[in-house]
N, C-alpha and C. Protein backbone atom coordinates (compact mmCIF):
# COMPACT_ATOMS: atom_id res chain seq x y z
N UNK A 1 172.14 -56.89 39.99
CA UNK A 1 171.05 -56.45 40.86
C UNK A 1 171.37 -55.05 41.39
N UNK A 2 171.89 -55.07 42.39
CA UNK A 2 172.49 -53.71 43.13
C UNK A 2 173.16 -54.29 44.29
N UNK A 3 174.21 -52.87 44.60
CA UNK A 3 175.17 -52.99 45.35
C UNK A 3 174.74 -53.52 46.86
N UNK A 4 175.23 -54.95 47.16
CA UNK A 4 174.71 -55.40 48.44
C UNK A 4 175.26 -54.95 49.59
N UNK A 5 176.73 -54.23 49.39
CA UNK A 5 177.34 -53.46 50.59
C UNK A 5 176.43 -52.90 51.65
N UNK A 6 175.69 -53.56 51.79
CA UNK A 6 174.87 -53.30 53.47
C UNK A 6 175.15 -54.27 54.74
N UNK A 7 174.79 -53.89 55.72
CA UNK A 7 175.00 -54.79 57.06
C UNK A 7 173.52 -55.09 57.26
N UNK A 8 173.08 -54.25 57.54
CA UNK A 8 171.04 -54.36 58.16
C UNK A 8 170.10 -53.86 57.30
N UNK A 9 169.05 -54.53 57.01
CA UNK A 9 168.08 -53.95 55.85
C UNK A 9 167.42 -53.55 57.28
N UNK A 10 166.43 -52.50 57.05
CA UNK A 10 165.49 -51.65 58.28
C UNK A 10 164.30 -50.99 56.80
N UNK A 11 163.24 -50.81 57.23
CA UNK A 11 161.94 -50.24 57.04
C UNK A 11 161.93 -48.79 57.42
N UNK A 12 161.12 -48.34 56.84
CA UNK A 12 160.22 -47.12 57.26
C UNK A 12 158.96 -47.45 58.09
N UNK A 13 158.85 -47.34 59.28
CA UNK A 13 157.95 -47.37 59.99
C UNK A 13 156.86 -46.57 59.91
N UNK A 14 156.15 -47.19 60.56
CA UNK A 14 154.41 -46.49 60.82
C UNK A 14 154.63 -46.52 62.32
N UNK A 15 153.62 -45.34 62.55
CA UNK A 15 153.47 -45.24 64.02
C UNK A 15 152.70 -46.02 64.39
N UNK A 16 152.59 -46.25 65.94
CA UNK A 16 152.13 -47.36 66.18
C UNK A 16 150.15 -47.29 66.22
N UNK A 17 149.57 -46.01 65.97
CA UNK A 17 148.12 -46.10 65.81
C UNK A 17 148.28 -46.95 64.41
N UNK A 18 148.88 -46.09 63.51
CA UNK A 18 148.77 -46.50 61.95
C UNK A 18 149.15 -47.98 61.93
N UNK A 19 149.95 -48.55 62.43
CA UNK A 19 149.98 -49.99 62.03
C UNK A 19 149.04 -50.81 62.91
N UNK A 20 148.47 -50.45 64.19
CA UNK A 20 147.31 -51.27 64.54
C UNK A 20 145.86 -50.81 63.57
N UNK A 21 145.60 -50.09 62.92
CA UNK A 21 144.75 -49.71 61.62
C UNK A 21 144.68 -50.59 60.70
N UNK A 22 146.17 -50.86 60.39
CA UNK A 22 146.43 -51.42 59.12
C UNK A 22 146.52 -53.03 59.39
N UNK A 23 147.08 -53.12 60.34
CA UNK A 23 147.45 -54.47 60.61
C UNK A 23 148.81 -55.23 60.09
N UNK A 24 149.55 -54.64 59.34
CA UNK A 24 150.77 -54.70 58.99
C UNK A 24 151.39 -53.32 58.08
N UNK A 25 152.80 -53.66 58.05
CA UNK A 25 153.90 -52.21 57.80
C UNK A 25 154.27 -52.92 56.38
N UNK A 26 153.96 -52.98 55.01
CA UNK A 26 154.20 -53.38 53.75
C UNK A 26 155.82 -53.22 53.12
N UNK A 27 156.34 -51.85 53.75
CA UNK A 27 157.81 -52.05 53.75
C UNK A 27 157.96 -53.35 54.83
N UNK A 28 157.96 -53.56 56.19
CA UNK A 28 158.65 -54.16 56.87
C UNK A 28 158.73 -55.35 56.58
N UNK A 29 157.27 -56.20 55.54
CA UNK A 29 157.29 -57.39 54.79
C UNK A 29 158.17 -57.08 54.08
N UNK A 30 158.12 -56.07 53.46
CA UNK A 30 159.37 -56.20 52.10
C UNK A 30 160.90 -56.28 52.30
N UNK A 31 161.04 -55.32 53.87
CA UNK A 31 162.56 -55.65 53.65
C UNK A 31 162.80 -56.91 55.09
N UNK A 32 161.99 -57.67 55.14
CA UNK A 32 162.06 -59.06 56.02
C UNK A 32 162.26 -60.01 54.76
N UNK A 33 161.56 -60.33 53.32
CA UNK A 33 161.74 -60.96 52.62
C UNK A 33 162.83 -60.42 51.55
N UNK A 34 163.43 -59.53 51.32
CA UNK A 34 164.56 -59.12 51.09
C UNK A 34 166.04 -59.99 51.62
N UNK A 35 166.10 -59.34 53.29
CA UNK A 35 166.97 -60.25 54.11
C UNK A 35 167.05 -61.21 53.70
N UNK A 36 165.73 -62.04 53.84
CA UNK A 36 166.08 -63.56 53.70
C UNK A 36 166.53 -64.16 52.28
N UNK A 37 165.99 -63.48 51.26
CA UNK A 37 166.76 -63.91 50.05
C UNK A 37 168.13 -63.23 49.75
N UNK A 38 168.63 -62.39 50.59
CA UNK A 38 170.13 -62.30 50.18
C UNK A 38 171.28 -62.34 51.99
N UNK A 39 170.14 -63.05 52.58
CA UNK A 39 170.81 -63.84 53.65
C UNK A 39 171.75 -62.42 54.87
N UNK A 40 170.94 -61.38 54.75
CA UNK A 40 171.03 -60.17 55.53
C UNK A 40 170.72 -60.01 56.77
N UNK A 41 170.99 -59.70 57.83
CA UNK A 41 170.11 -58.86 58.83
C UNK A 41 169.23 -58.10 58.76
N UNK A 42 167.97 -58.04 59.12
CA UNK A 42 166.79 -57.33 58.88
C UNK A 42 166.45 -56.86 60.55
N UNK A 43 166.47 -55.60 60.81
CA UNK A 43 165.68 -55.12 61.77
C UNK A 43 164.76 -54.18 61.42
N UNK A 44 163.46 -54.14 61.86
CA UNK A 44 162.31 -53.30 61.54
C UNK A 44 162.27 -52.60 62.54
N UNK A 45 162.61 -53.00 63.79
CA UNK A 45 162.42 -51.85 64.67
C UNK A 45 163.74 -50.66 65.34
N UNK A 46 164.53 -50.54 64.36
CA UNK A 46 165.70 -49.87 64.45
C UNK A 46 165.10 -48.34 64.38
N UNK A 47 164.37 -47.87 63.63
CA UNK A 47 163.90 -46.71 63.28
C UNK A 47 162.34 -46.31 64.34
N UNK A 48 161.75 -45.50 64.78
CA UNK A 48 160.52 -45.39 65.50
C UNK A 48 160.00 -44.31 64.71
N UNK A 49 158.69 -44.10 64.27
CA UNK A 49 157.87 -42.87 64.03
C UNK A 49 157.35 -42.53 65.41
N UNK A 50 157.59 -41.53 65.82
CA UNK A 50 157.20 -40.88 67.73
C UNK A 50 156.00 -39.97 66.53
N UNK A 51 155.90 -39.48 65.29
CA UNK A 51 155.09 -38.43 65.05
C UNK A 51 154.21 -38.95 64.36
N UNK A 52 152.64 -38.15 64.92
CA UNK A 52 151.98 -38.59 64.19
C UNK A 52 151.66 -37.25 62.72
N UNK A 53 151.50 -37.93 61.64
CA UNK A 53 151.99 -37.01 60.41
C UNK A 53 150.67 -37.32 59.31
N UNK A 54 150.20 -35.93 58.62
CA UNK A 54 149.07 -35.92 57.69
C UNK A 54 149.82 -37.44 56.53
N UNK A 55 148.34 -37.87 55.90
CA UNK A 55 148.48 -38.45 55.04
C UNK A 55 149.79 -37.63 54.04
N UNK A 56 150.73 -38.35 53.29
CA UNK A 56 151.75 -37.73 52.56
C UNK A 56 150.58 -37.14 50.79
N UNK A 57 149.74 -37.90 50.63
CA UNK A 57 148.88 -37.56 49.11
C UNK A 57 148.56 -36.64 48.75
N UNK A 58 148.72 -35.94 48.27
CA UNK A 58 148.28 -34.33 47.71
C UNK A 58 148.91 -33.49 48.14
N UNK A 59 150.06 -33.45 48.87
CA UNK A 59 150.73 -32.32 49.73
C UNK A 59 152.38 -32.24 48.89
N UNK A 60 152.34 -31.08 48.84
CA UNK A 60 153.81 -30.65 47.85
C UNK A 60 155.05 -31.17 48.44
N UNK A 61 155.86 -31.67 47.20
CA UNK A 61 157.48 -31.82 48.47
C UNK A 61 157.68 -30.96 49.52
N UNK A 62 157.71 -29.50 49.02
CA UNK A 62 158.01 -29.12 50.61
C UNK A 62 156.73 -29.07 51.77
N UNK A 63 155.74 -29.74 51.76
CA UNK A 63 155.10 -29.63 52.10
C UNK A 63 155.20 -31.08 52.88
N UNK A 64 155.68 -31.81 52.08
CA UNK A 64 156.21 -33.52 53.02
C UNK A 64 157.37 -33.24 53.72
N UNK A 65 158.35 -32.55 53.26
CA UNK A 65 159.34 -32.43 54.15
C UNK A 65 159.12 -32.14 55.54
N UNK A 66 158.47 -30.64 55.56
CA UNK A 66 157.95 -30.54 56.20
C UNK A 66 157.03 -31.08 57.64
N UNK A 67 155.86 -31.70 57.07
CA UNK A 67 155.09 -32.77 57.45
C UNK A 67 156.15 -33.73 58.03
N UNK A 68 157.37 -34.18 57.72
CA UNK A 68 157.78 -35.34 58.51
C UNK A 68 159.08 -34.87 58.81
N UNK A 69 159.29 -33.72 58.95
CA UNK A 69 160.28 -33.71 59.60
C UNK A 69 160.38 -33.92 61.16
N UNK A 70 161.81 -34.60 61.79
CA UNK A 70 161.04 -34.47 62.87
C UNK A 70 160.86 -35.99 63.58
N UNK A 71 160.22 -36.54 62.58
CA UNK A 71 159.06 -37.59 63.03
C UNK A 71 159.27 -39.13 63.26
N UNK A 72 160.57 -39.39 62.40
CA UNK A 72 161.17 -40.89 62.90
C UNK A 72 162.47 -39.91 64.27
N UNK A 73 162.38 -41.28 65.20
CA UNK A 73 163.67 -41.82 65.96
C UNK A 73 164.97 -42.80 65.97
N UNK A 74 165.43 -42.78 66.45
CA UNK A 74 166.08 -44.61 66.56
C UNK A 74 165.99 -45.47 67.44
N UNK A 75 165.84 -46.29 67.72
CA UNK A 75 165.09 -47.02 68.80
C UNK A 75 166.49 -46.91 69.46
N UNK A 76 166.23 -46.30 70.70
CA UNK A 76 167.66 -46.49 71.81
C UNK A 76 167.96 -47.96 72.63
N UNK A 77 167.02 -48.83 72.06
CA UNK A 77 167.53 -50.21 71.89
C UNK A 77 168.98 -51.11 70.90
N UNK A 78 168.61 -49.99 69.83
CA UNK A 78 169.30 -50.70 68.72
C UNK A 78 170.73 -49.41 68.07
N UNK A 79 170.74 -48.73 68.95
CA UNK A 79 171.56 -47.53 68.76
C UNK A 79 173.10 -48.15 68.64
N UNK A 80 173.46 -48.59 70.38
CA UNK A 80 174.57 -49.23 69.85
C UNK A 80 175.39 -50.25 69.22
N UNK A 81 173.96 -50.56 68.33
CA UNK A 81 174.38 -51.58 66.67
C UNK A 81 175.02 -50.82 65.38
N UNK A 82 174.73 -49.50 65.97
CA UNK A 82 174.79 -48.66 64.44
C UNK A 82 176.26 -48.26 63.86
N UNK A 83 176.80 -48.28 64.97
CA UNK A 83 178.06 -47.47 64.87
C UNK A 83 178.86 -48.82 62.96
N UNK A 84 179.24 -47.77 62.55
CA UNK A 84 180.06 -48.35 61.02
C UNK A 84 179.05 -49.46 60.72
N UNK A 85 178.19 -49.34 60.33
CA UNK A 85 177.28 -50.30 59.59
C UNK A 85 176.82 -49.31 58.68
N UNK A 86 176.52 -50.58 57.63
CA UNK A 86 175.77 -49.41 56.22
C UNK A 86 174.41 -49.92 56.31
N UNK A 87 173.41 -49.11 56.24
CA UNK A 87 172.00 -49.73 55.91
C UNK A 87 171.29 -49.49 55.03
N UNK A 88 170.58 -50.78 54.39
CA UNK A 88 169.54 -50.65 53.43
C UNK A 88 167.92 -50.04 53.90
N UNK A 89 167.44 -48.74 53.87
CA UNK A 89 166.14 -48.23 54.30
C UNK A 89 164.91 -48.86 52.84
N UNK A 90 164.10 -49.64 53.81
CA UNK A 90 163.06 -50.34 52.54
C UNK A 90 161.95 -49.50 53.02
N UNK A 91 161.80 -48.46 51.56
CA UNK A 91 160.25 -47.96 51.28
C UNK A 91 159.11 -48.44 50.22
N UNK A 92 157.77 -48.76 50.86
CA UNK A 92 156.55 -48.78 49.23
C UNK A 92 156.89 -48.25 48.30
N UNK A 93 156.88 -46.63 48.51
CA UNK A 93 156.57 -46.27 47.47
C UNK A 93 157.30 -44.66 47.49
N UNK A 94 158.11 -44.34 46.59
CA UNK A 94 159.03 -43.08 46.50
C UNK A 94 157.93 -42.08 45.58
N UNK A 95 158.14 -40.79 46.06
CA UNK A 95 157.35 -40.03 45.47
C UNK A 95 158.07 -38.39 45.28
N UNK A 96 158.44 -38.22 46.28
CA UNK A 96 159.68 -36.98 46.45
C UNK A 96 161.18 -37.22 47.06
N UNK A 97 160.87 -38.50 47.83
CA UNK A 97 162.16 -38.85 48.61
C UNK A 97 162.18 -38.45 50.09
N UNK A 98 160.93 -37.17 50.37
CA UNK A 98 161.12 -36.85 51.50
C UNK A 98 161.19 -38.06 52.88
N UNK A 99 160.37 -38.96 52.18
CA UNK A 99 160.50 -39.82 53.83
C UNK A 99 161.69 -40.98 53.93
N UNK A 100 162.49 -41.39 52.86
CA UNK A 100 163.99 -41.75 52.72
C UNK A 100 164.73 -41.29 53.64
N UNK A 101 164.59 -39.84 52.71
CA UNK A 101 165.64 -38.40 53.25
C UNK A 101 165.65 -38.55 54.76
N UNK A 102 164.18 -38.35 55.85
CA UNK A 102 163.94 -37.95 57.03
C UNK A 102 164.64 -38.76 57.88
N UNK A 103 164.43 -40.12 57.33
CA UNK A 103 164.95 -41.56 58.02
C UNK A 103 166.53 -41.32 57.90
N UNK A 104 167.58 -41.17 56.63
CA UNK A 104 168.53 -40.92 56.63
C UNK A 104 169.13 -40.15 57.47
N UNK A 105 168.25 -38.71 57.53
CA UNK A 105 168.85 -37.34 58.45
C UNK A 105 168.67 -37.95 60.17
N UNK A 106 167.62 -38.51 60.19
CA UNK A 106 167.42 -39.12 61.85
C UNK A 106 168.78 -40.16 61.95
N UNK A 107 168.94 -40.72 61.07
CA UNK A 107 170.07 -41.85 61.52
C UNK A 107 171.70 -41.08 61.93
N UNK A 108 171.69 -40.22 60.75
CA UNK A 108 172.68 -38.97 60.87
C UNK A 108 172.63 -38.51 62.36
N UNK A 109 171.80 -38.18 62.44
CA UNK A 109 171.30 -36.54 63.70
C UNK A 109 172.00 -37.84 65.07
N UNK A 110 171.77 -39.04 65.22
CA UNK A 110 171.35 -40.29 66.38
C UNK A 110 173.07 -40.24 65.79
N UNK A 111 173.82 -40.27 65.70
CA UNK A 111 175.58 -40.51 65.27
C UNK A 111 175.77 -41.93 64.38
N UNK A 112 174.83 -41.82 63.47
CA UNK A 112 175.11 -43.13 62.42
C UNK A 112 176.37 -42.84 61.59
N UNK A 113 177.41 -43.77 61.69
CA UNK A 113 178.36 -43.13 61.13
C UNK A 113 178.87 -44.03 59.47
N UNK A 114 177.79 -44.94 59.10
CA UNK A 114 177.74 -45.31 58.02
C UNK A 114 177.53 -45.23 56.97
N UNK A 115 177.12 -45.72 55.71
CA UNK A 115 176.72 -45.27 54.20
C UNK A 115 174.95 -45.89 54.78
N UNK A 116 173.97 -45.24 53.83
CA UNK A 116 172.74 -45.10 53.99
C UNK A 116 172.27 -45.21 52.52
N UNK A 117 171.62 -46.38 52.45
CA UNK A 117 171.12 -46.77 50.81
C UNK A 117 169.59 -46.85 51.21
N UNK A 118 169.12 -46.84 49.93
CA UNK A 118 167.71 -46.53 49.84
C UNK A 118 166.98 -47.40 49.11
N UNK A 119 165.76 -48.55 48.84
CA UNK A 119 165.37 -49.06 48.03
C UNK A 119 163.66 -48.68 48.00
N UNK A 120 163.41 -48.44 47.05
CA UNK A 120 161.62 -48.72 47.03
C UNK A 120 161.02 -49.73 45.78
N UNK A 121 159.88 -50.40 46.51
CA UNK A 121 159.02 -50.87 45.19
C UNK A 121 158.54 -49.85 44.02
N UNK A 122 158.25 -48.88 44.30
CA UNK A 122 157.18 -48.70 43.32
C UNK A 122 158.14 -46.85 43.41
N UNK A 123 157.59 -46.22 42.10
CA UNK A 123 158.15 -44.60 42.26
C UNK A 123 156.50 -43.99 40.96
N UNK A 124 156.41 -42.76 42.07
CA UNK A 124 155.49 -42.11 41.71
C UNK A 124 156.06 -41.18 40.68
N UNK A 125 155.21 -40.94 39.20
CA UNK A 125 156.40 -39.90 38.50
C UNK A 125 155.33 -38.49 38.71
N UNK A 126 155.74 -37.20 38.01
CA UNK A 126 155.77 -36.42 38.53
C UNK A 126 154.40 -36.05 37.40
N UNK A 127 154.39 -36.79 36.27
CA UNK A 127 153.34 -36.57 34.90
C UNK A 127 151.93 -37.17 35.69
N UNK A 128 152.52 -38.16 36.74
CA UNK A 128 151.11 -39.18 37.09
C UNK A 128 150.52 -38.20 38.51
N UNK A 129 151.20 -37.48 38.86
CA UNK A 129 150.80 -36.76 40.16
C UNK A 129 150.79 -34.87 40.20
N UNK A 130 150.06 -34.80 40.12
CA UNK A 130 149.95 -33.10 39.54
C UNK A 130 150.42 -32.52 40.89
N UNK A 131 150.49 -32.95 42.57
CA UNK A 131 150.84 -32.27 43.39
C UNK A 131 152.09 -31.78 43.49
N UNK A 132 153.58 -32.83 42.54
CA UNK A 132 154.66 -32.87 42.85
C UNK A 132 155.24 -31.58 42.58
């Protein structure tokens, strides 16, 4: 499968307009049913989006970087869990990496002093998307 060396699976969040819109966070199902089939810790609310950020669709990598930089937190609830833990970040859908990346650098920037793995369902290629 892949390397399970994690402590906490965590999501990419939506801010909180966008998930009362939606009515649910499709990573946060994914890495809640993750946990439970490899018997993990799952927190979804470890990470916060404070920003609100353009749709990511049509806008160039540096143009997402950009766009989200910035824009996740760490919930200062769950801060002093972090210290030497490795975490699994569960995204939909990879397209440049920028919103992985942002979540990674926020966990960094907050004194995460662990390894930072990345999983997504689905990856956008670059032939299927003329913006990339």
């Amino acid at each position: 499968m892949f390397n399970e060396n994690f402590d906490i699976i965590t999501s990419v969040p939506l801010t909180n307009k966008r998930l009362r819109s939606r009515k649910y966070n499709q990573s946060a199902i994914l890495a809640q049913e993750l946990a439970r089939k490899l018997n993990k810790k799952c927190n979804n609310l470890l990470l916060k989006k404070t920003k609100e950020t353009k749709v990511q669709a049509g806008l160039s990598k540096k143009d997402r970087q950009k766009n989200l930089k910035n824009a996740f937190k760490v919930n200062p609830r769950y801060k002093e869990q972090l210290t030497a833990k490795n975490i699994l970040i569960i995204d939909d859908v990879y397209t440049t990496g920028s919103t992985l990346n942002e979540c990674a650098r926020t966990l960094k920037r907050e004194g995460f002093t662990g390894k930072i793995y990345g999983l997504v369902l689905a990856r956008v290629f670059r032939d299927a998307h003329p913006y990339i």
